[in-house]
Protein backbone atom coordinates (compact mmCIF):
# COMPACT_ATOMS: atom_id res chain seq x y z
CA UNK A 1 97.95 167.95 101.57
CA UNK A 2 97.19 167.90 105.02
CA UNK A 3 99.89 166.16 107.20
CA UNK A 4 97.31 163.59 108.69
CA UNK A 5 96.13 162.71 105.27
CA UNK A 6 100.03 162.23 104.19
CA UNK A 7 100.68 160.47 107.24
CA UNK A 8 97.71 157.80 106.73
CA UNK A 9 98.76 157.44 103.22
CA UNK A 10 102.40 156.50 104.78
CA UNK A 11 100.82 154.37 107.38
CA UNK A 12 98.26 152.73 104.95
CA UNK A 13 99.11 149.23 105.04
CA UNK A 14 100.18 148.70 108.69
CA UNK A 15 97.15 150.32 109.25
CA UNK A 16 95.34 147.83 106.95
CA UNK A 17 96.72 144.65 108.48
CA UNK A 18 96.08 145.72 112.55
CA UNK A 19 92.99 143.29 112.54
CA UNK A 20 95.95 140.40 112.16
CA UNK A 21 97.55 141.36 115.65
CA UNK A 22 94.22 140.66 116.47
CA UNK A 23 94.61 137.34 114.84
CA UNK A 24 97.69 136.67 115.47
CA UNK A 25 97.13 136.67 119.34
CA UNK A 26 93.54 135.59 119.77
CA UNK A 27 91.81 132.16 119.69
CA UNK A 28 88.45 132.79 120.74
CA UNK A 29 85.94 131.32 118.25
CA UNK A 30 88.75 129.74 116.10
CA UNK A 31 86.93 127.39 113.48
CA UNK A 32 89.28 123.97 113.88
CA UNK A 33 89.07 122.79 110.70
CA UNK A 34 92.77 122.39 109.32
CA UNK A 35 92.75 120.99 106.05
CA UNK A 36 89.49 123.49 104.95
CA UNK A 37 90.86 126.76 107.17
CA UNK A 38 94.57 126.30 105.22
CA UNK A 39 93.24 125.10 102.00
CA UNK A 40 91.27 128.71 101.78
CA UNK A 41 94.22 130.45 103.07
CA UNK A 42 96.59 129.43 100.37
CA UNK A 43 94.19 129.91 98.10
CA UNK A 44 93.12 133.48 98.73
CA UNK A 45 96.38 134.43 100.02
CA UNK A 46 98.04 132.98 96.48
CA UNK A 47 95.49 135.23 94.08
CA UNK A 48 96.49 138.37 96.77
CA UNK A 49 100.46 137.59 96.02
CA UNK A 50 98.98 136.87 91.80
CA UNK A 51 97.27 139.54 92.10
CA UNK A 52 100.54 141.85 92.88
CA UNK A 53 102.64 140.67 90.70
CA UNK A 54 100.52 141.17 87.74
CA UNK A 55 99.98 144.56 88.79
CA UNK A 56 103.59 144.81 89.66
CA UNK A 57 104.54 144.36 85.69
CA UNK A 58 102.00 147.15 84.81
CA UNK A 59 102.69 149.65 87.48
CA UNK A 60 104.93 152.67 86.37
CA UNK A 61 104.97 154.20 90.13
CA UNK A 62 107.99 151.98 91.02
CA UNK A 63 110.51 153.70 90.03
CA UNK A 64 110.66 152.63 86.21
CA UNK A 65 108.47 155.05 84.80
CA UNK A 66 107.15 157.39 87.00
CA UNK A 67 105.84 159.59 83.79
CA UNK A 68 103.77 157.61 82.75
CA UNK A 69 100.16 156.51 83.69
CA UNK A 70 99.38 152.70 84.45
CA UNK A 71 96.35 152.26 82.26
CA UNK A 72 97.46 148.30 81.08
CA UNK A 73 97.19 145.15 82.63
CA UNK A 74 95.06 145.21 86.38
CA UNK A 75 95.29 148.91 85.97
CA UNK A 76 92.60 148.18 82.89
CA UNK A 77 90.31 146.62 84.92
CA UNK A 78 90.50 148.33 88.56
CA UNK A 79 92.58 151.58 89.51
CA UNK A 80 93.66 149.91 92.93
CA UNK A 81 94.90 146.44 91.91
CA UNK A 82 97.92 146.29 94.65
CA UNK A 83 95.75 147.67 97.35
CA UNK A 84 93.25 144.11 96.79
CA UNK A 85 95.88 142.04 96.50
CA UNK A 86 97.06 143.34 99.54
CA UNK A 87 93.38 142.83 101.18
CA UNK A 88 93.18 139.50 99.97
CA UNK A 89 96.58 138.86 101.76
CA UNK A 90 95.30 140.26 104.40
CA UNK A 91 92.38 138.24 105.08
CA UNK A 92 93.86 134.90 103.53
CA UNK A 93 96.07 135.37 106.86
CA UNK A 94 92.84 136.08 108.80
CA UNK A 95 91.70 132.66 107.69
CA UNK A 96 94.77 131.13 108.69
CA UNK A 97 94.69 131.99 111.98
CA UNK A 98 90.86 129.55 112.16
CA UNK A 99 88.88 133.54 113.19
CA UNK A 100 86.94 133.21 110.21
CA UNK A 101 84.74 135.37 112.19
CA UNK A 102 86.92 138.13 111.69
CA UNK A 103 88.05 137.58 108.19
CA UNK A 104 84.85 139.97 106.86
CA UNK A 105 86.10 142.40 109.58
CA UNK A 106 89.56 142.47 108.23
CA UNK A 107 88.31 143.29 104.92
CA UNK A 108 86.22 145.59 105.35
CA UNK A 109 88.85 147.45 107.44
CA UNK A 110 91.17 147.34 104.72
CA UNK A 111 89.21 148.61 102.25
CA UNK A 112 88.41 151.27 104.50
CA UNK A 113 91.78 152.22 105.02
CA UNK A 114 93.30 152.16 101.19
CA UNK A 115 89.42 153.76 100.51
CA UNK A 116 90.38 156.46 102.54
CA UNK A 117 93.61 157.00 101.71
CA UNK A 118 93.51 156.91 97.87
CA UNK A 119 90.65 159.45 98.47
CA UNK A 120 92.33 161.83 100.93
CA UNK A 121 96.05 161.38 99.53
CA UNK A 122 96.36 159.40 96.36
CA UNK A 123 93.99 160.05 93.77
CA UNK A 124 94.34 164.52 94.19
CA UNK A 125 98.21 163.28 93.93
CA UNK A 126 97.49 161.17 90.73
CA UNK A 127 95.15 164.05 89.53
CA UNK A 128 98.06 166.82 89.77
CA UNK A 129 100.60 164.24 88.43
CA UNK A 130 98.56 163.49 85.29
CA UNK A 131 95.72 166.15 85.06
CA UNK A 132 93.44 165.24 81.94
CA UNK A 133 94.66 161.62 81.54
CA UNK A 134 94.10 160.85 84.85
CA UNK A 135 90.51 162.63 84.76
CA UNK A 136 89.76 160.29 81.70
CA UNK A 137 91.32 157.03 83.10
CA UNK A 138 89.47 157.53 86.46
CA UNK A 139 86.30 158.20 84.75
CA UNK A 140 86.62 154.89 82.60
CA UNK A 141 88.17 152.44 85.38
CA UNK A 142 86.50 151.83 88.39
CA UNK A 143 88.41 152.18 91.81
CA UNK A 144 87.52 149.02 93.32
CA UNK A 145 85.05 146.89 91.39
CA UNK A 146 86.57 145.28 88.45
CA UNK A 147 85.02 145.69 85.06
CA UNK A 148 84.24 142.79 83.58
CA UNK A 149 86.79 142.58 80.71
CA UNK A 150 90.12 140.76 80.47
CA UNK A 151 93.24 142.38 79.68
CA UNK A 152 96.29 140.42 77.73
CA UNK A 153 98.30 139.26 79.59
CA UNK A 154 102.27 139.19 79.73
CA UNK A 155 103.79 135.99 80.75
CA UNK A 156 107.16 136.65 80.78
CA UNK A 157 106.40 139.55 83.22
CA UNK A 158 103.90 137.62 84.99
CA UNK A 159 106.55 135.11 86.08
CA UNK A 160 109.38 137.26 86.82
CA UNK A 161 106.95 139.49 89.08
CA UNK A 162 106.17 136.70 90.97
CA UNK A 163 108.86 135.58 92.56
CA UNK A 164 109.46 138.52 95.08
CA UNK A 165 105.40 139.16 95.29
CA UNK A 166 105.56 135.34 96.74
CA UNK A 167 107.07 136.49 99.55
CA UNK A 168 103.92 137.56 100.43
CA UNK A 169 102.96 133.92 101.31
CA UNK A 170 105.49 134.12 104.53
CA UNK A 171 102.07 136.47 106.34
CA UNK A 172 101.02 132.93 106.85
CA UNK A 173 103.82 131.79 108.84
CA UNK A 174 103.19 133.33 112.05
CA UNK A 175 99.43 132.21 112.16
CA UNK A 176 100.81 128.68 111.21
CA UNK A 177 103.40 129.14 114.02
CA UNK A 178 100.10 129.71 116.38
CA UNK A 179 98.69 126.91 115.02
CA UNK A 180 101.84 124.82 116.18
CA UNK A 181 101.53 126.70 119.43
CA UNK A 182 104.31 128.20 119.32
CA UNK A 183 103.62 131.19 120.65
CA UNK A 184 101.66 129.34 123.92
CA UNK A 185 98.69 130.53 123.09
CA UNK A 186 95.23 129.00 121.99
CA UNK A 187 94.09 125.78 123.29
């Protein structure tokens, strides 16, 4: 592996989220419409954070069992379920700061950054980790598109994965601090 390719790997989700500096300290073409602009926020910033903690009770890589393959759950549907959650954090906080302009921007800069980084770092890692399994999961799961079928489900897991992954929800405080002006900016 080349060290740029590890190094964007590494870098991959700061490098995702720069379009919410951006955000963060910009007001021009803000869309002042509170209750709808928050209302959308929450609600694609909540399926980003349910989105991760589903995948968080299916994924292996963290530490529990790196042997094995994360075929259940998300991983049954997508190969990259953290990596949308993450982009649907990422532009539920693009909403929240009213640049709804620049919510399609975010996205597709996201996905252009985990694209390029599963393809240049993480799927030839996955590929020497797992050899023919991961040749026959990645040629039944899609990357990025789900397939249209719905995995079971584990509750229990569900629900104790979500409690850290809600965490997540505290991206929106700095964009609600802006909206508060407390950063003297905007209007």
């Amino acid at each position: 592996m080349t060290r740029p390719g590890r190094m964007l790997f590494f870098l991959r989700n700061h490098l995702a989220g720069a379009p919410l500096i951006l955000a963060l300290f910009t007001s021009m073409g803000e869309w002042e419409h509170d209750a709808a602009v928050w209302s959308a926020a929450l609600t694609v910033t909540t399926a980003g954070v349910a989105l991760r903690a589903w995948s968080s009770c299916h994924c292996n890589y963290a530490g529990r069992k790196p042997a094995l393959l994360a075929v259940t759950g998300p991983y049954s549907l997508v190969r990259n379920p953290l990596y949308l959650g993450n982009i649907l954090l990422i532009v539920g906080a693009t909403i929240a700061s009213e640049l709804l302009w620049l919510a399609p921007v975010s996205a597709l800069w996201a996905f252009a950054v985990y694209a390029t980084a599963v393809a240049v770092y993480e799927e030839p890692m996955m590929h020497r980790r797992y050899g023919e399994a991961w040749e026959r999961y990645a040629a039944g799961v899609p990357a990025w598109v789900p397939a249209p079928r719905l995995p079971a489900m584990d509750a229990p897991s569900f629900l104790a994965s979500l409690a850290p992954q809600s965490l997540r929800l505290l991206w929106l405080v700095p964009f609600l601090l802006k909206e508060l002006k407390w950063f003297g900016l905007g209007h």
